[in-house]
N, C-alpha and C. Protein backbone atom coordinates (compact mmCIF):
# COMPACT_ATOMS: atom_id res chain seq x y z
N UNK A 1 82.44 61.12 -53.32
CA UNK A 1 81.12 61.71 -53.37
C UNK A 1 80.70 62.09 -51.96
N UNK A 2 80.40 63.55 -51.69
CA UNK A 2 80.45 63.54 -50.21
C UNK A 2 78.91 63.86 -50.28
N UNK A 3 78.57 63.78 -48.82
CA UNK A 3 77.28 64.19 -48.37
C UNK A 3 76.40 62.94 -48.90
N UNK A 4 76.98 61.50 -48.74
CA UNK A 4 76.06 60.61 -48.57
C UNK A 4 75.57 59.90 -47.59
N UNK A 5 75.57 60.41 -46.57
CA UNK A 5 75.30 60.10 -45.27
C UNK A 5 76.44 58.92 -44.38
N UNK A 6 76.04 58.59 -43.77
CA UNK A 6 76.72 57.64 -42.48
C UNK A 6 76.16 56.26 -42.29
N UNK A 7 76.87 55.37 -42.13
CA UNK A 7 76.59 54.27 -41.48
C UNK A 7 77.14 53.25 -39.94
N UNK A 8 76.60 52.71 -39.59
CA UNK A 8 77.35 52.16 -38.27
C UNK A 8 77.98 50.85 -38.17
N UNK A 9 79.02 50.32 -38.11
CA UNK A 9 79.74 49.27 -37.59
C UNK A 9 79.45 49.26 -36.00
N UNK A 10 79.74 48.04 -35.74
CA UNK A 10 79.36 47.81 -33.80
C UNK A 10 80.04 46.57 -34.24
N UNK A 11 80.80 46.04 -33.05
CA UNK A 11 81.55 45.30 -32.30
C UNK A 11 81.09 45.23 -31.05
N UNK A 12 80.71 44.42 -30.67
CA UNK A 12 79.96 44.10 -29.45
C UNK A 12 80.69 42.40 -28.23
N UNK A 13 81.15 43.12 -27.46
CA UNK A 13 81.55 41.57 -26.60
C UNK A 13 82.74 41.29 -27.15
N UNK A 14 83.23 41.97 -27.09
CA UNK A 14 84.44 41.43 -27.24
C UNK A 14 85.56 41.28 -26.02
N UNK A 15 85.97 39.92 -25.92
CA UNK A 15 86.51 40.20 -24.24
C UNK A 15 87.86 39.34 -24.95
N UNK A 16 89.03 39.87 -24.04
CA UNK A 16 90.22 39.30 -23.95
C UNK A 16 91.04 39.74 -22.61
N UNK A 17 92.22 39.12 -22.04
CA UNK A 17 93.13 39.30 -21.37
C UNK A 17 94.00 41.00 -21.32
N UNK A 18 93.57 41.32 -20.69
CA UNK A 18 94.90 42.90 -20.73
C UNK A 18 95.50 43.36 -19.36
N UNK A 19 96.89 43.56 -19.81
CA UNK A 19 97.53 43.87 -18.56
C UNK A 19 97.30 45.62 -17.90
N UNK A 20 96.51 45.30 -17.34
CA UNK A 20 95.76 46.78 -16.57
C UNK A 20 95.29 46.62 -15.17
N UNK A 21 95.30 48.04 -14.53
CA UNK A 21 94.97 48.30 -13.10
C UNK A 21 95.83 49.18 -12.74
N UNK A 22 95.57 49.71 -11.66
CA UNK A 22 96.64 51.03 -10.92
C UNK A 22 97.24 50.05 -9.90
N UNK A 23 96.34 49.29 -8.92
CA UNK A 23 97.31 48.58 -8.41
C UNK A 23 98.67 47.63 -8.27
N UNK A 24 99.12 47.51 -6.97
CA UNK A 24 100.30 46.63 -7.20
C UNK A 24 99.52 45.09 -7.25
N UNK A 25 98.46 44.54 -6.64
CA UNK A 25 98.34 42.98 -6.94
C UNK A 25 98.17 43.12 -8.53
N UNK A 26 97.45 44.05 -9.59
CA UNK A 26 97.12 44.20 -10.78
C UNK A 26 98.46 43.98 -11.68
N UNK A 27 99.73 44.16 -11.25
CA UNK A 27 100.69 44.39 -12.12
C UNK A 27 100.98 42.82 -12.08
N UNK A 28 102.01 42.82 -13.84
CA UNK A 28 102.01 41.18 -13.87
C UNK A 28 101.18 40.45 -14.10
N UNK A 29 99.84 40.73 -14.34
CA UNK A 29 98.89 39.79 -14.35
C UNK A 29 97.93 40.00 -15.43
N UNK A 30 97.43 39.21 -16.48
CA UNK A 30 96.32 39.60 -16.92
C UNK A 30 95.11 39.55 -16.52
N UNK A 31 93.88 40.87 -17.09
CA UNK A 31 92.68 40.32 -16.72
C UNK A 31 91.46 40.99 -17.46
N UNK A 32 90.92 40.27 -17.79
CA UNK A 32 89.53 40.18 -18.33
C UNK A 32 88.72 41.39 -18.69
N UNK A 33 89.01 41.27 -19.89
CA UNK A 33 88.11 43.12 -20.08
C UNK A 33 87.33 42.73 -21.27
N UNK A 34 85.97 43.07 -21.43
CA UNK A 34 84.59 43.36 -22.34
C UNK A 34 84.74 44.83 -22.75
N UNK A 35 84.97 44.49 -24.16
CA UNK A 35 84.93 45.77 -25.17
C UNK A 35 84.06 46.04 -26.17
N UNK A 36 83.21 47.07 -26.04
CA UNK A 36 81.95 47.60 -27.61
C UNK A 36 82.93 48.63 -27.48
N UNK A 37 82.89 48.28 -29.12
CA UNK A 37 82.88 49.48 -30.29
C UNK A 37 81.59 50.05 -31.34
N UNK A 38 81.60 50.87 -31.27
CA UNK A 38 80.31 51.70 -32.05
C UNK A 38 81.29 52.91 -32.67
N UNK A 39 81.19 52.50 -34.28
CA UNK A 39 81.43 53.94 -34.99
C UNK A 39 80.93 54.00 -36.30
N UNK A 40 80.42 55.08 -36.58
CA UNK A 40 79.90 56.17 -37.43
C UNK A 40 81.24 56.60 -38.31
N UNK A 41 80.49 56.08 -39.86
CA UNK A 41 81.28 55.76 -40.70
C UNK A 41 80.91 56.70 -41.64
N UNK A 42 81.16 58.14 -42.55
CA UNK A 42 80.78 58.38 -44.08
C UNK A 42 80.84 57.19 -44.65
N UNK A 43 79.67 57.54 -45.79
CA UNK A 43 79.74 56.57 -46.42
C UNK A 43 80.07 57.21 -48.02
N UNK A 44 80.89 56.46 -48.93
CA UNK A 44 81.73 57.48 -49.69
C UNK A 44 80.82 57.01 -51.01
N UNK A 45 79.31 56.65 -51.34
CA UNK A 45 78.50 56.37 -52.11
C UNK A 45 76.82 56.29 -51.72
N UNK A 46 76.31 56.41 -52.84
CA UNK A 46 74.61 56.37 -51.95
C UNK A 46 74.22 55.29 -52.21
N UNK A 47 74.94 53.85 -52.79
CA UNK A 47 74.47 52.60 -52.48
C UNK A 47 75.98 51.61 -52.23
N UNK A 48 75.80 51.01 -51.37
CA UNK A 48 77.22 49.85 -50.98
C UNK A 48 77.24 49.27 -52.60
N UNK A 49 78.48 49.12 -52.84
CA UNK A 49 79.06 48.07 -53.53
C UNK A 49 79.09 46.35 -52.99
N UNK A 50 78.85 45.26 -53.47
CA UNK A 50 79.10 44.14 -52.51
C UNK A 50 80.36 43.85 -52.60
N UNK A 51 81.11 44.95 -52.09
CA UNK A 51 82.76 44.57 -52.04
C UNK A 51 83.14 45.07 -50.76
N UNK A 52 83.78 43.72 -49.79
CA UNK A 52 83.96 44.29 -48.49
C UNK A 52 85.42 45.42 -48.51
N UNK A 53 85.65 45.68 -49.87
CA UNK A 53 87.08 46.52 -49.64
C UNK A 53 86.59 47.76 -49.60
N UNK A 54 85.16 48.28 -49.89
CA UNK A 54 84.25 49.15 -49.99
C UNK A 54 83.68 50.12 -48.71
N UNK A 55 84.22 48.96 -47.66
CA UNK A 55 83.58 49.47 -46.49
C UNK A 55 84.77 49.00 -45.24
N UNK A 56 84.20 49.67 -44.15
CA UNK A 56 85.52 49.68 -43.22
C UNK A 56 84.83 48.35 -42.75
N UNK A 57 85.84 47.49 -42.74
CA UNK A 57 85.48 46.40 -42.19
C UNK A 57 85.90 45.99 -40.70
N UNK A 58 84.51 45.52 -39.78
CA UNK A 58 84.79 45.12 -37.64
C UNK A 58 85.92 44.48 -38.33
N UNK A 59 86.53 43.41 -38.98
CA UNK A 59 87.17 41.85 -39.13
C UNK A 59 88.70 43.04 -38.18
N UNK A 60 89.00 44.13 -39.11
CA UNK A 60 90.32 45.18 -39.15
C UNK A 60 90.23 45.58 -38.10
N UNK A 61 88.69 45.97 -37.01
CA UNK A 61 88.54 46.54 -35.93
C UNK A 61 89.17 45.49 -35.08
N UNK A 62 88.79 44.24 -34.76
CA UNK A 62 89.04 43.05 -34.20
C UNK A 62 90.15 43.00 -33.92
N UNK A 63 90.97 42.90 -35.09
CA UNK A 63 92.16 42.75 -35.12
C UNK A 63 93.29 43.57 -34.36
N UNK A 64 92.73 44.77 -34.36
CA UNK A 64 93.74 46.05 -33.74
C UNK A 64 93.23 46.01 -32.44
N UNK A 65 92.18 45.30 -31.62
CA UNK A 65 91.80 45.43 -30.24
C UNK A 65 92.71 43.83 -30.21
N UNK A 66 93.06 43.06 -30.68
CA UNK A 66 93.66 41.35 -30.61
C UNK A 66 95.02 42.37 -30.01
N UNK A 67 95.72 43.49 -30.90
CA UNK A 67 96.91 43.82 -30.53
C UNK A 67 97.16 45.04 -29.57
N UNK A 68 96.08 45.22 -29.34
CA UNK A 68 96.07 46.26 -28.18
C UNK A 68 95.90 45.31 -26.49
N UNK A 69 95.18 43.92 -26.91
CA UNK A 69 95.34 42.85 -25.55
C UNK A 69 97.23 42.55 -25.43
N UNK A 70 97.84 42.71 -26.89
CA UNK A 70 98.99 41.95 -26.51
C UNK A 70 100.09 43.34 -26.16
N UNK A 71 99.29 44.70 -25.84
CA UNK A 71 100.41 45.68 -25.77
C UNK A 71 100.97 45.76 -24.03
N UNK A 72 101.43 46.95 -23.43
CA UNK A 72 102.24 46.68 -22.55
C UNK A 72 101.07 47.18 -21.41
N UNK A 73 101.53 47.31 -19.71
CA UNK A 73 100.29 47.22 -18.66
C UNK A 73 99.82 48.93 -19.37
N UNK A 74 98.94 48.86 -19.15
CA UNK A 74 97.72 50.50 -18.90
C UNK A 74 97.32 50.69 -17.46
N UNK A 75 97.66 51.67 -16.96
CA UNK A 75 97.03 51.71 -15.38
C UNK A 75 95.24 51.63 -15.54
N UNK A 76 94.75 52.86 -16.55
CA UNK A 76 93.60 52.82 -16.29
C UNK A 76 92.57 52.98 -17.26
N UNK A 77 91.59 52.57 -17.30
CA UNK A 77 90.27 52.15 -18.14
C UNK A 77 90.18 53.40 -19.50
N UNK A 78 90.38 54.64 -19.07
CA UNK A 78 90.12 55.61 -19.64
C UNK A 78 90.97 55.42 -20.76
N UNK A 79 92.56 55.09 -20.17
CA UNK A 79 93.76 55.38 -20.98
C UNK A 79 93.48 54.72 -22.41
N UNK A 80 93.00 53.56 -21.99
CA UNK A 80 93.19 52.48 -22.78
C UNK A 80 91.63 52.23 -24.07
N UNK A 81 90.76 53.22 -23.48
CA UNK A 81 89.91 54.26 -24.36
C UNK A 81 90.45 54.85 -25.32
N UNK A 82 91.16 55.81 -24.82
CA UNK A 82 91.84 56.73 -25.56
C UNK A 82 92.80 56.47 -26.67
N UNK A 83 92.79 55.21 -26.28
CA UNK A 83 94.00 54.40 -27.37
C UNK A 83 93.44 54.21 -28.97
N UNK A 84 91.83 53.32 -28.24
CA UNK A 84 91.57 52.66 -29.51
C UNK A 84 90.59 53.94 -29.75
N UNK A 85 90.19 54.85 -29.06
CA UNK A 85 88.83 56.14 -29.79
C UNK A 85 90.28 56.88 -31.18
N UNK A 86 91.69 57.23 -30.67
CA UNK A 86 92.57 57.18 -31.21
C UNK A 86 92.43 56.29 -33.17
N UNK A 87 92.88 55.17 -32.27
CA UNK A 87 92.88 54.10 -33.55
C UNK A 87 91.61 54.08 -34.75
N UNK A 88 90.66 54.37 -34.21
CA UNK A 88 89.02 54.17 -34.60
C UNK A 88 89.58 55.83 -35.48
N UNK A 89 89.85 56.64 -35.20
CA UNK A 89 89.40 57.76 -35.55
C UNK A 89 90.88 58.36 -36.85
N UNK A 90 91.54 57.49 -36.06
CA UNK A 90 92.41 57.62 -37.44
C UNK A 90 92.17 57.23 -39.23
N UNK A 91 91.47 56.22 -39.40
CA UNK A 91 90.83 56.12 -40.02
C UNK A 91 89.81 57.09 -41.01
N UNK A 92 90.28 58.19 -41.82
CA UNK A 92 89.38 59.16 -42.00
C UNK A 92 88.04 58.98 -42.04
N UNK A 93 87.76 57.77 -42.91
CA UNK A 93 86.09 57.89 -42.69
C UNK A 93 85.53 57.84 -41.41
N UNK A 94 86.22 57.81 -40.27
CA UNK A 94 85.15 57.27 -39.24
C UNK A 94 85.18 59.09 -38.15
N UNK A 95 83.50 59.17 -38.05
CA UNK A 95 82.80 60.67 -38.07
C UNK A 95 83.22 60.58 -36.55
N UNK A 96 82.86 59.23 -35.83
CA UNK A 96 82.28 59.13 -34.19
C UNK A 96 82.68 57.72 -33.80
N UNK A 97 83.33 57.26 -33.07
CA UNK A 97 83.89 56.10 -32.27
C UNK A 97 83.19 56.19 -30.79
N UNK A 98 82.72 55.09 -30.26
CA UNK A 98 82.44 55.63 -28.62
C UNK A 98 82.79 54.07 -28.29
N UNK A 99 83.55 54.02 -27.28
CA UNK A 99 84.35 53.17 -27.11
C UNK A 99 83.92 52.83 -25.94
N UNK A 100 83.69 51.16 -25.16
CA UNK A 100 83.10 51.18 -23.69
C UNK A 100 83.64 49.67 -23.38
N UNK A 101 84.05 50.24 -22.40
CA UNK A 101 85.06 49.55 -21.33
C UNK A 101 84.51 48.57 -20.23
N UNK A 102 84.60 47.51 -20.10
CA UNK A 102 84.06 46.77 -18.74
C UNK A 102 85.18 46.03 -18.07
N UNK A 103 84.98 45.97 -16.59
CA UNK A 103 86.18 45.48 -16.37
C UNK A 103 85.21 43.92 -15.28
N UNK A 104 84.92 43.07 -15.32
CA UNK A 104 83.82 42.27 -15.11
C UNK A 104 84.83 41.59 -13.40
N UNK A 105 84.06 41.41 -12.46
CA UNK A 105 83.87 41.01 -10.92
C UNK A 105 85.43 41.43 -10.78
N UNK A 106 85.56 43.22 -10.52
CA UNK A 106 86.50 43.69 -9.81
C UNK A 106 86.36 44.03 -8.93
N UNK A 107 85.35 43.85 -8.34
CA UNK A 107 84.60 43.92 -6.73
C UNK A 107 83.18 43.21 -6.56
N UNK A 108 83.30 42.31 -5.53
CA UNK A 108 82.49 41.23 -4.83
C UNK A 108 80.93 41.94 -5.25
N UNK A 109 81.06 43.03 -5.31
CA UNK A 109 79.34 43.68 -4.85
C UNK A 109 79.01 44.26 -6.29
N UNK A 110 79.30 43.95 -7.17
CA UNK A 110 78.92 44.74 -8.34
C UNK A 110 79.42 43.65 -9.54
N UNK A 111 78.59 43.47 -10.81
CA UNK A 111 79.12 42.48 -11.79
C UNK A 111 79.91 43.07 -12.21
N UNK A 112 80.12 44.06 -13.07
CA UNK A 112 81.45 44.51 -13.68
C UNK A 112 81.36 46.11 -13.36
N UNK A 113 82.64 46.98 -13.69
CA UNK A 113 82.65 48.44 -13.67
C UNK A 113 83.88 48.88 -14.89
N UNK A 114 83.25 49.92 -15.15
CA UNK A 114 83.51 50.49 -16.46
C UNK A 114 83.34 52.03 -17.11
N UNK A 115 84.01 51.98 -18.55
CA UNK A 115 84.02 53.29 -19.15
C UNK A 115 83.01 53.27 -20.02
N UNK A 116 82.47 54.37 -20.66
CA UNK A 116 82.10 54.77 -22.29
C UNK A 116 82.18 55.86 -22.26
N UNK A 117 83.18 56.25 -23.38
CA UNK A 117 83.83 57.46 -23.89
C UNK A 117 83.15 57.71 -25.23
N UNK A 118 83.01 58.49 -25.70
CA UNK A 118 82.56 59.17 -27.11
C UNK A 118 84.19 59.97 -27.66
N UNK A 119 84.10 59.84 -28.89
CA UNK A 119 85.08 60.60 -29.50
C UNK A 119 84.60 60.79 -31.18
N UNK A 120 84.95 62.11 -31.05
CA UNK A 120 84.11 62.82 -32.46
C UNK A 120 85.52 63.18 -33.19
N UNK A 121 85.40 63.12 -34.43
CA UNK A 121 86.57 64.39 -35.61
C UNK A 121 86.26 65.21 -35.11
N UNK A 122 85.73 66.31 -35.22
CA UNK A 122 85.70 67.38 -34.12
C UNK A 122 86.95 67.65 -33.44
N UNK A 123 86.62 67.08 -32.56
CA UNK A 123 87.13 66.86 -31.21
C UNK A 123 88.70 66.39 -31.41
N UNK A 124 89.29 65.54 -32.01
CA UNK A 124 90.47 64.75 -31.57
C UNK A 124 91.49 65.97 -32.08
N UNK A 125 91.97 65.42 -31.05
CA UNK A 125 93.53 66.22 -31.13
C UNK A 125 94.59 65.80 -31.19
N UNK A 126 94.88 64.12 -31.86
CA UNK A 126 95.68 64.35 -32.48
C UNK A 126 95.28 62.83 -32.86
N UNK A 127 96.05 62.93 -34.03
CA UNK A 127 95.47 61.15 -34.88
C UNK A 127 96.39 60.59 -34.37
N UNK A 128 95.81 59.08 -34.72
CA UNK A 128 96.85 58.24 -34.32
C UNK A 128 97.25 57.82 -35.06
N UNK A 129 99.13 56.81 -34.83
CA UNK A 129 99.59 56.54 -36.17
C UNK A 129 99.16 55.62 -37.53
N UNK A 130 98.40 54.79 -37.13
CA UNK A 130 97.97 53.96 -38.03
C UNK A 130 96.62 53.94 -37.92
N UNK A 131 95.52 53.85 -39.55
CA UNK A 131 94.17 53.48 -39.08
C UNK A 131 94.15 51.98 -38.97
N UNK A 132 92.94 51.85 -38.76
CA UNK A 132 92.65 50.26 -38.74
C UNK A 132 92.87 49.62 -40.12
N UNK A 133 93.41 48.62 -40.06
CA UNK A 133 93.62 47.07 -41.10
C UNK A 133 92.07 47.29 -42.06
């Protein structure tokens, strides 16, 4: 049933270990990255069912950022955007993913530094192989 509007999932705080940085002390090492997810979902009815198989469920989002901590080094913040706006968007229902990156006390003078990327259907150019769980 199309044209029943949209809804939002958010993932918020999510922090784990990932092997990233351009530098050489960075390689080899894990470190500490804070991840929101925000995406804009069709919704394929004009009232939820109480069936979580009904709806894209964070639990599947979670899970594919658990295996994106255990994938191989990423030099840089963007890349590793691009991965999961990718993953998020493979998923047909999902309209808009914006994906935001923190990388927390990578320099003495600032608490953390970071991405937020937006990624629309529109826009992607090319899916990725699997949607989310």
């Amino acid at each position: 049933m199309a044209g029943c509007g949209t809804y939002v999932i958010s993932v918020r705080g999510f922090v784990a270990p990932f092997q990233i940085g351009v530098y050489a002390h960075e390689r080899g090492r894990r470190q500490r990255l804070r991840i929101d997810v925000r995406l804009v979902v069709e919704r394929g009815r004009p009232r939820f069912l109480d069936d979580v198989a009904t709806v894209l469920s964070y639990e599947g989002l979670v899970l594919a950022l658990e295996k994106l901590a255990d994938g191989p080094h990423t030099q840089l913040l963007e890349c590793l955007a691009d991965r999961i706006g990718d993953l998020c968007l493979a998923d047909q229902r999902v309209v808009e993913a914006e994906v935001s990156i923190e990388k927390p006390n990578v320099l003495p003078q600032i608490d953390s530094a970071g991405v937020t990327i937006t990624y629309r259907r529109d826009d992607a150019v090319q899916a990725a192989p699997g949607a989310l769980p």
